[in-house]
Every structure is written in C-alpha cells, then in structure tokens.
Protein backbone atom coordinates (compact mmCIF):
# COMPACT_ATOMS: atom_id res chain seq x y z
CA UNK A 1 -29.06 25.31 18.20
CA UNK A 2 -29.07 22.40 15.90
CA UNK A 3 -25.21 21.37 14.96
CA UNK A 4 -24.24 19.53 11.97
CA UNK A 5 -23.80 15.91 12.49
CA UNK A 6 -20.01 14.16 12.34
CA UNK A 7 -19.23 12.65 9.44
CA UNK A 8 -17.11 9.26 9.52
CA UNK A 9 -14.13 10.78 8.37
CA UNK A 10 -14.50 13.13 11.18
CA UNK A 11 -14.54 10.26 13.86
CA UNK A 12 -11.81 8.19 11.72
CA UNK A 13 -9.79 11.66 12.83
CA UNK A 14 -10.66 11.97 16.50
CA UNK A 15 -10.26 8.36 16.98
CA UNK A 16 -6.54 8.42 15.27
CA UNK A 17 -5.51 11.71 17.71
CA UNK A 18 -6.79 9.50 20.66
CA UNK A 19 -4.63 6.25 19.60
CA UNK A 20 -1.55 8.05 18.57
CA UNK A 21 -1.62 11.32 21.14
CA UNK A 22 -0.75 13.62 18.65
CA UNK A 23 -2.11 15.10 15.42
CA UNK A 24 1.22 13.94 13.43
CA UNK A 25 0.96 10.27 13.99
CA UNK A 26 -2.91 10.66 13.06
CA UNK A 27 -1.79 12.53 9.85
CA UNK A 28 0.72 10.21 8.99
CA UNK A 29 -1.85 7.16 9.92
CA UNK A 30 -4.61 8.65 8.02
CA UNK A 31 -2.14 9.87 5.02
CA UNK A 32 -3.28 13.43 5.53
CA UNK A 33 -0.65 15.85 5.57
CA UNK A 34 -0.24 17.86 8.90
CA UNK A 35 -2.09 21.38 8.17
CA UNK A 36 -5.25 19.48 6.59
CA UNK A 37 -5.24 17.43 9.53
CA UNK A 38 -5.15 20.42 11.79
CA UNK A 39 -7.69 22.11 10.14
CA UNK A 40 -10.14 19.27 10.14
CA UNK A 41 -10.00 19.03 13.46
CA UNK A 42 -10.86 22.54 14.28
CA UNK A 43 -13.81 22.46 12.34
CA UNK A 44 -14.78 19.31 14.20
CA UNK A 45 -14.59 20.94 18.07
CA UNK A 46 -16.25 24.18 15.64
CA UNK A 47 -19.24 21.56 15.29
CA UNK A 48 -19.55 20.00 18.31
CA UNK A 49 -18.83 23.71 19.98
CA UNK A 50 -16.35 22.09 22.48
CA UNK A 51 -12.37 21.09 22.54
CA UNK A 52 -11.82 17.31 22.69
CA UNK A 53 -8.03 17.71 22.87
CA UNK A 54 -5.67 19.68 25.22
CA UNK A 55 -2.38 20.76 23.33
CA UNK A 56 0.96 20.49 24.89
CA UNK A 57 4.54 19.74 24.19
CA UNK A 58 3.70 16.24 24.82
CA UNK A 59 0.79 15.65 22.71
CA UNK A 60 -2.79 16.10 22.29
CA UNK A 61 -4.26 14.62 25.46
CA UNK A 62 -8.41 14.62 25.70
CA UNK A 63 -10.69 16.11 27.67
CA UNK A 64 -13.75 15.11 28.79
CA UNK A 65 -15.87 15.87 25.99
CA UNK A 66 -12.85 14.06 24.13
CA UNK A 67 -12.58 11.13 25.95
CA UNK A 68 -16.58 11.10 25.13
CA UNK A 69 -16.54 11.41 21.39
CA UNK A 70 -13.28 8.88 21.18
CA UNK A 71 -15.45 6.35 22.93
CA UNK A 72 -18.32 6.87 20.29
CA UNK A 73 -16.41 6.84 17.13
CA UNK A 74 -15.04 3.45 18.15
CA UNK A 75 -17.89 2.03 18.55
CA UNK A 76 -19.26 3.67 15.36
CA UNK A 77 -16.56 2.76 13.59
CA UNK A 78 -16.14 -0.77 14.33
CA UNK A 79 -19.84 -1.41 13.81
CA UNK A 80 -19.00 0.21 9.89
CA UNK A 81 -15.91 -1.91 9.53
CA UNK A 82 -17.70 -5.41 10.64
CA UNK A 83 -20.56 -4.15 7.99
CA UNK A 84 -18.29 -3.42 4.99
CA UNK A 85 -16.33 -6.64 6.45
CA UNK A 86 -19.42 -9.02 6.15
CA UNK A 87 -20.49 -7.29 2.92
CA UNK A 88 -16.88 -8.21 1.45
CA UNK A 89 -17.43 -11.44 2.24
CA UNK A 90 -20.27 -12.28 1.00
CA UNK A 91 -18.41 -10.26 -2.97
CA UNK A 92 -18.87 -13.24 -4.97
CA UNK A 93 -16.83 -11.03 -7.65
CA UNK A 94 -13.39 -12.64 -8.91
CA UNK A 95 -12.08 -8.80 -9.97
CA UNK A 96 -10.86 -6.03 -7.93
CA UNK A 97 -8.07 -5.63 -5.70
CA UNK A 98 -6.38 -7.44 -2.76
CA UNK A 99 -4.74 -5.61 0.23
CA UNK A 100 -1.43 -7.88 1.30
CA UNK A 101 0.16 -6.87 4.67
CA UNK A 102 3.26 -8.41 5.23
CA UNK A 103 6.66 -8.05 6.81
CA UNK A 104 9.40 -6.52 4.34
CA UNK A 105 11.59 -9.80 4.25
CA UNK A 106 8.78 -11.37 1.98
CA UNK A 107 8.00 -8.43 -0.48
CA UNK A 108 10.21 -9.44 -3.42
CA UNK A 109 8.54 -13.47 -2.71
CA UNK A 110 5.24 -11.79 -2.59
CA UNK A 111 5.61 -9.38 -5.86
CA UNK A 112 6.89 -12.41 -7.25
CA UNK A 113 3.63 -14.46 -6.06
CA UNK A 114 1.14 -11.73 -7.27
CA UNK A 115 2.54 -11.61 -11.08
CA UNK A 116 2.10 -15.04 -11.12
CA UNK A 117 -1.31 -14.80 -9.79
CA UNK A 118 -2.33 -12.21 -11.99
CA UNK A 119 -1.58 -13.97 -14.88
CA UNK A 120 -3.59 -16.84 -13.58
CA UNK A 121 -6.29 -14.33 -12.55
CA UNK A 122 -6.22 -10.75 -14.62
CA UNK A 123 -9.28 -9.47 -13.11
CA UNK A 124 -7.61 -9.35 -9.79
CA UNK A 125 -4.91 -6.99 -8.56
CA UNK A 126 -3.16 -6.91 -5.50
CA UNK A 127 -2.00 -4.41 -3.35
CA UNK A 128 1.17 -5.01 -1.03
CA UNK A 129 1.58 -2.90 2.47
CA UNK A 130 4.81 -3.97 3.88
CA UNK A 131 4.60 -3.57 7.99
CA UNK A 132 6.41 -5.18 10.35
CA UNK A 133 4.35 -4.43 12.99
CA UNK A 134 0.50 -6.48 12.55
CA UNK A 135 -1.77 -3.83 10.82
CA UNK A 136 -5.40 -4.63 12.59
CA UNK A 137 -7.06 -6.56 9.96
CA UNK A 138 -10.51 -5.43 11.81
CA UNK A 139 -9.96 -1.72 10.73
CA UNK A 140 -9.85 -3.01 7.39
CA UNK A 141 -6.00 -1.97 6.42
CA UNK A 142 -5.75 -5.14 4.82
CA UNK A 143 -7.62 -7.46 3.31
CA UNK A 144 -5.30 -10.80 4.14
CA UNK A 145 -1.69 -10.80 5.68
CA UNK A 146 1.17 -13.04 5.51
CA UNK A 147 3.21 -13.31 8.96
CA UNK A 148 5.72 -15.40 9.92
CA UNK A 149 5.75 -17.04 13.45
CA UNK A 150 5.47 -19.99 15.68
CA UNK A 151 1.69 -19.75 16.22
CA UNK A 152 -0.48 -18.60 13.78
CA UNK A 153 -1.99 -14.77 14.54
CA UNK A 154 -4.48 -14.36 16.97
CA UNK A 155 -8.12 -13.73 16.17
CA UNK A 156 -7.62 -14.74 12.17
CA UNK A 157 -8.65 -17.19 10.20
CA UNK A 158 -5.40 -18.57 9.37
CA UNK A 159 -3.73 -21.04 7.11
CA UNK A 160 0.14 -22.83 7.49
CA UNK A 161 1.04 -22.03 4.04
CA UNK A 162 4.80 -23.01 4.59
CA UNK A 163 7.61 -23.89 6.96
CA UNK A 164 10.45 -21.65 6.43
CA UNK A 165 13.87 -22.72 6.10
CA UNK A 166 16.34 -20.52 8.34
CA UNK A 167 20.29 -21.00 8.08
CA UNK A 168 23.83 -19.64 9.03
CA UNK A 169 25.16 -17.03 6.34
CA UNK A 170 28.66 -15.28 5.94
CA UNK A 171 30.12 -12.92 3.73
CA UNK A 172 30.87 -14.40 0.25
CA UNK A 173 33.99 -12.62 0.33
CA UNK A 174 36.08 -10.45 -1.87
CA UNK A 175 36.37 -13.62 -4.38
CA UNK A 176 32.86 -13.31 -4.56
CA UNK A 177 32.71 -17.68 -3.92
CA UNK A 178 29.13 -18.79 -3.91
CA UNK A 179 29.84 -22.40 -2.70
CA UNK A 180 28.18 -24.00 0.33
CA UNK A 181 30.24 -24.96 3.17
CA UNK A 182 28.42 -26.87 5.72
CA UNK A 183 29.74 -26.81 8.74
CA UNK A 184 29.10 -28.40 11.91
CA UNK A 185 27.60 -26.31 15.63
CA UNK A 186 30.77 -26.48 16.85
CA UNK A 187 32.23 -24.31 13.72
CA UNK A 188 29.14 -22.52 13.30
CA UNK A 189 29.42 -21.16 16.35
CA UNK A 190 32.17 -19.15 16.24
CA UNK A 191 33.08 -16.24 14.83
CA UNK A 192 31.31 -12.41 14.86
CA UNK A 193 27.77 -12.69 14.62
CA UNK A 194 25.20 -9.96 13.93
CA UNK A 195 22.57 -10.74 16.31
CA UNK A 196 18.87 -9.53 16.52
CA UNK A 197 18.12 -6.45 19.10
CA UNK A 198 15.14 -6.83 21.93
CA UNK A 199 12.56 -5.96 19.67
CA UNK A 200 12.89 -9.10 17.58
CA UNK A 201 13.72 -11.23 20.74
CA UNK A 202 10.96 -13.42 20.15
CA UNK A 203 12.41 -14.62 17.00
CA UNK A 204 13.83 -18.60 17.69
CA UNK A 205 16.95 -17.10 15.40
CA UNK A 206 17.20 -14.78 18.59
CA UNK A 207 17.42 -17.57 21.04
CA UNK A 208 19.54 -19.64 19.57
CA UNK A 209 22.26 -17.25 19.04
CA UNK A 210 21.77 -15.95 22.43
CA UNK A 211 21.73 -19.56 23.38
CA UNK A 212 25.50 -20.31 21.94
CA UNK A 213 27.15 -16.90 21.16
CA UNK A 214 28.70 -14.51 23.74
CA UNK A 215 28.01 -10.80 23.91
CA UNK A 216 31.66 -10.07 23.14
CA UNK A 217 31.47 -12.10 19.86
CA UNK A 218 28.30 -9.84 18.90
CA UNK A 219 29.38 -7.23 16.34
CA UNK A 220 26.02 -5.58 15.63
CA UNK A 221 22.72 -5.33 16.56
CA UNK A 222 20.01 -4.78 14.39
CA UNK A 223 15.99 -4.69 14.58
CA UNK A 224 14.99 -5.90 10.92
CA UNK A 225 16.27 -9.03 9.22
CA UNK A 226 16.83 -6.65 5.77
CA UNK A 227 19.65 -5.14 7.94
CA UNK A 228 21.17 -8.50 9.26
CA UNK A 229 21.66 -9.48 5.30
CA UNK A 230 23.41 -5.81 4.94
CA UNK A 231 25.79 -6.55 7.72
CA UNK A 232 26.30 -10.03 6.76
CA UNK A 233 27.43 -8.94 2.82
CA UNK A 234 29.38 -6.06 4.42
CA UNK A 235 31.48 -9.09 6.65
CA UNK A 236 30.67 -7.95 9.80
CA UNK A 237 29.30 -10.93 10.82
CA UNK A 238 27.80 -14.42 10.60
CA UNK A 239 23.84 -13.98 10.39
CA UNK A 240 20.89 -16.48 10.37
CA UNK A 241 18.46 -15.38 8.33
CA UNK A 242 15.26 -17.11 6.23
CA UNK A 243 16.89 -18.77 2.83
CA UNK A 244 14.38 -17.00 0.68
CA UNK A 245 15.83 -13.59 1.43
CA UNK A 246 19.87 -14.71 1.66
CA UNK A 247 19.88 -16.81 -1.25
CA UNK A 248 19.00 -14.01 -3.70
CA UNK A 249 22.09 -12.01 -2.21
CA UNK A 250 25.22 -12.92 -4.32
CA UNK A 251 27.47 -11.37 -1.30
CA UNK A 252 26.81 -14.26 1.11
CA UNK A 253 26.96 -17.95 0.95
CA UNK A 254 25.24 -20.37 3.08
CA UNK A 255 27.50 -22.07 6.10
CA UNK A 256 25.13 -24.15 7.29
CA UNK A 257 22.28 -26.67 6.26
CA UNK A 258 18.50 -25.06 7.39
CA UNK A 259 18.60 -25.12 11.19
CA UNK A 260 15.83 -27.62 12.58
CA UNK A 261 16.15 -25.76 16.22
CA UNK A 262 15.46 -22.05 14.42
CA UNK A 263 11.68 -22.74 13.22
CA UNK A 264 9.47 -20.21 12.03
CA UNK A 265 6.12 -20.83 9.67
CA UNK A 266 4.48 -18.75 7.09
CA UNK A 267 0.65 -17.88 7.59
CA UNK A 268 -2.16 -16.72 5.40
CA UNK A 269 -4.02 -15.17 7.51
CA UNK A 270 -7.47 -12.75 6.94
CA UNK A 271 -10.52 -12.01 9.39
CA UNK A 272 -13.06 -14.12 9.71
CA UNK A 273 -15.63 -12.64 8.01
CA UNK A 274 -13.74 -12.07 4.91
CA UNK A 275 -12.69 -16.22 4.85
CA UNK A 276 -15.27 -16.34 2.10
CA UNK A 277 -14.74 -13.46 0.18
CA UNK A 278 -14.32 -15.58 -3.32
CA UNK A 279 -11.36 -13.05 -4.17
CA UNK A 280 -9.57 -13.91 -0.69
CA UNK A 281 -10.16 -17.65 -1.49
CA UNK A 282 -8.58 -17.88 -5.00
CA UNK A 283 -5.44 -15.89 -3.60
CA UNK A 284 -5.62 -18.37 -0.38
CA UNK A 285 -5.56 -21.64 -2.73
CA UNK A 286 -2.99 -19.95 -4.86
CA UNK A 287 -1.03 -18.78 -2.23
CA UNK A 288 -1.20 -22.34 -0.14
CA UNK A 289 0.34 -24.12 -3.83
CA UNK A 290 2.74 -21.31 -4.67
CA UNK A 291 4.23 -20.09 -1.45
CA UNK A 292 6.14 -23.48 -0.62
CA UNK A 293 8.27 -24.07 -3.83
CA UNK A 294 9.84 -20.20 -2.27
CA UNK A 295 10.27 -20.53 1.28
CA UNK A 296 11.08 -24.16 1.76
CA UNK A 297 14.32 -24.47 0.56
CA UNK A 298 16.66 -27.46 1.09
C-alpha cells in the first residue's frame, strides 16, 4: 500500500509535539489554534498508519514510531532551514522585511530605530518579535536579534553595537520632582529595593544588589525588568535598571550616576549564513550608528 508522503508542515508539527510534550505548546509555537492542530495530527499517524504520540494527563509522550519520525523531521528540517538560510544570504535585494527578536526592555528603542530606518530605507520593513527567552535563529524565527549580555550570543555572528548604561532609580514621588540626586554607595545602598528573582540571576544588576542589600531590605521580586520600573514608580522600592527604559518614565528619577560595576552590552547578532544578506547588512551598519546615541546615556 503506497501512503502519501509528509509534507513539511507535517514534520514542522511532529517535531513541535516532540519539543514541547504536548499539542498546546506546539499550537501555540506554530500559531495554530488547538483543534486544527489536533486534527492535523491525526491525519498524519492516518498517513503513516501508526501513532507517534501516547496521550496522557501529562502530555503527549512518543512512541517508537514517534521517536522515529521526530528524529527525521529534524534532520529534514534543519537541512531546509540552512537552504532557505544560505539562499537569504546570498538576496542581494534591499526590499522586503526584517525579523527583529529582542527582549521587551528595548521595543520602544527598537520601534524607534526602525522608523528611522525606514525612512532612510522605504523598501525595507521590519518586523519586531519581542522574547525574552533567545528564539533559535537556526529555525529561522528571526532574521537578526538584539540581546543584551556580557558575552556576545553563542553560535552568531555578532556585533557590540553599544555599552549600556545601568543606574539606581526611585520613585519620583508624589511632587512628581524629576531632578537627579547622585548619591554616593553608601546612600545608595539603603533603603527597599526591588530586586531581580533567580531567573534573571545572571544579570550583574542581580549581583550587585545581592552583593550589598539584605534579604530583609528586599520588597519585591520580579522576573522582567518592565516590572522592576512598575514597582519602582509605584515606591516600593529602589531599582537598577538600563537608562534607556527609566528615563522615559516621568515617575522615577535617577539616584545614581551609571554604575561602572553593573555592565551589560548590546549585540547585533544574526546567523552566519545570513551575515551577508545585503538587507541584514544595511540594518547592521544602521543599527551599529544609531543604537549608541539611545543606550549610552551619561
């Protein structure tokens, strides 16, 4: 009996169930909605006239036959992606659209960055997918992403676009004063903090405040540096968070100059193959010229 061959949609699907263990976190990765998901995938074991997943309370685990065709659609897969990849970077075209992921502390600097660049270049348009977590540039969810970290992201081409300035913020207060008060470790130290939970532990704003503040002066916790800057306008705490995000926030002022000890730098980063993409290099050159003027603030 001859069955009808897999399509790559089909293995994009199988492939999803195996990395997420169940058919919503596929759906939600693939942006399929739950019942076309489901149905898919029955017509895939229909083809291939076996189950590939076991179904239980906690998840869809594989079975042999599974484990099988998970194995083959990665490798399928990934030999598509590093083809469309190569072919991308060979596009001499200047027009089209650019896929931006980055971290949601730098999407009103990077909206800001890609009007500017579109006026500069109308025949491009870019895309922004904000993700704090490093979408895998080598299944093509982006085309280039913009981190911020010590080293620069593993397995990219990558560029140091920036340094960014970090630095103590407090509640502007009910008078709603916007002056700078500088004030020395000693002072900055004290006071209710908000501090950073474990997943963001790697962040040098992390060690330094576990470095000098004790637990009992910790008022909150948080996991993303959008809700530091809440907690800091809403006075529950001192924060130290990246100048380009606080300083747009009339409800906090600046305590301290930019901290030399809490270091973090801002990459452009893209796979290899796509380094010559002549639509990833005019956004690179732009980017590398624009960025600084935003994040390296005095």
């Amino acid at each position: 009996m001859r069955h009808e061959r897999l399509s790559l949609d089909d293995l994009e699907l199988v492939r999803a169930i195996g990395a997420h263990g169940s058919l919503t976190g596929a759906a939600k990765a693939l942006a399929l909605d739950h019942s076309s998901a489901f149905r898919r995938l029955a017509a895939v074991e229909a083809r291939v006239g076996a189950a590939l997943f076991r179904r239980s309370r906690r998840g869809y685990t594989p079975t042999d036959a599974g484990e099988l065709t998970i194995a083959s659609a990665q490798r399928v897969l990934a030999e598509t992606e590093r083809l469309q990849r190569e072919l991308a970077g060979r596009d001499a075209r200047t027009e089209g659209r650019i896929r931006i992921t980055l971290p949601d502390t730098l999407a009103p600097v990077a909206a800001r960055m890609c009007a500017a660049f579109r006026a500069e270049q109308p025949g491009l348009r870019c895309d922004l997918v904000v993700a704090n977590a490093f979408l895998t540039l080598q299944q093509q969810d982006a085309d280039v992403a913009l981190r911020a970290s010590v080293l620069p992201p593993e397995g990219l081409s990558s560029r140091k676009v920036a340094a960014i300035s970090i630095a103590a913020y407090a509640a502007a207060g009910r008078g709603g004063g916007r002056g700078k008060t500088t004030l020395d470790e000693a002072a900055l130290t004290q006071g209710h903090w908000v501090a950073l939970d474990e997943s963001l532990a790697h962040l040098s704003s992390a060690q330094w405040l576990s470095d000098r503040v004790p637990a009992e002066r910790i008022a909150m916790r948080v996991n993303t540096l959008p809700a530091a800057l809440a907690a800091c306008e809403a006075g529950l705490g001192r924060a130290l968070l990246p100048c380009y995000l606080a300083d747009a926030s009339p409800a906090v002022r600046r305590i301290s100059a930019p901290l030399p000890q809490v270091r973090a730098d801002l990459w452009f980063a893209t796979h290899p193959d796509l380094r010559r993409s002549a639509k990833v290099k005019l956004l690179r050159e732009f980017a590398l010229k624009w960025l600084p003027g935003e994040v390296e603030l005095g």
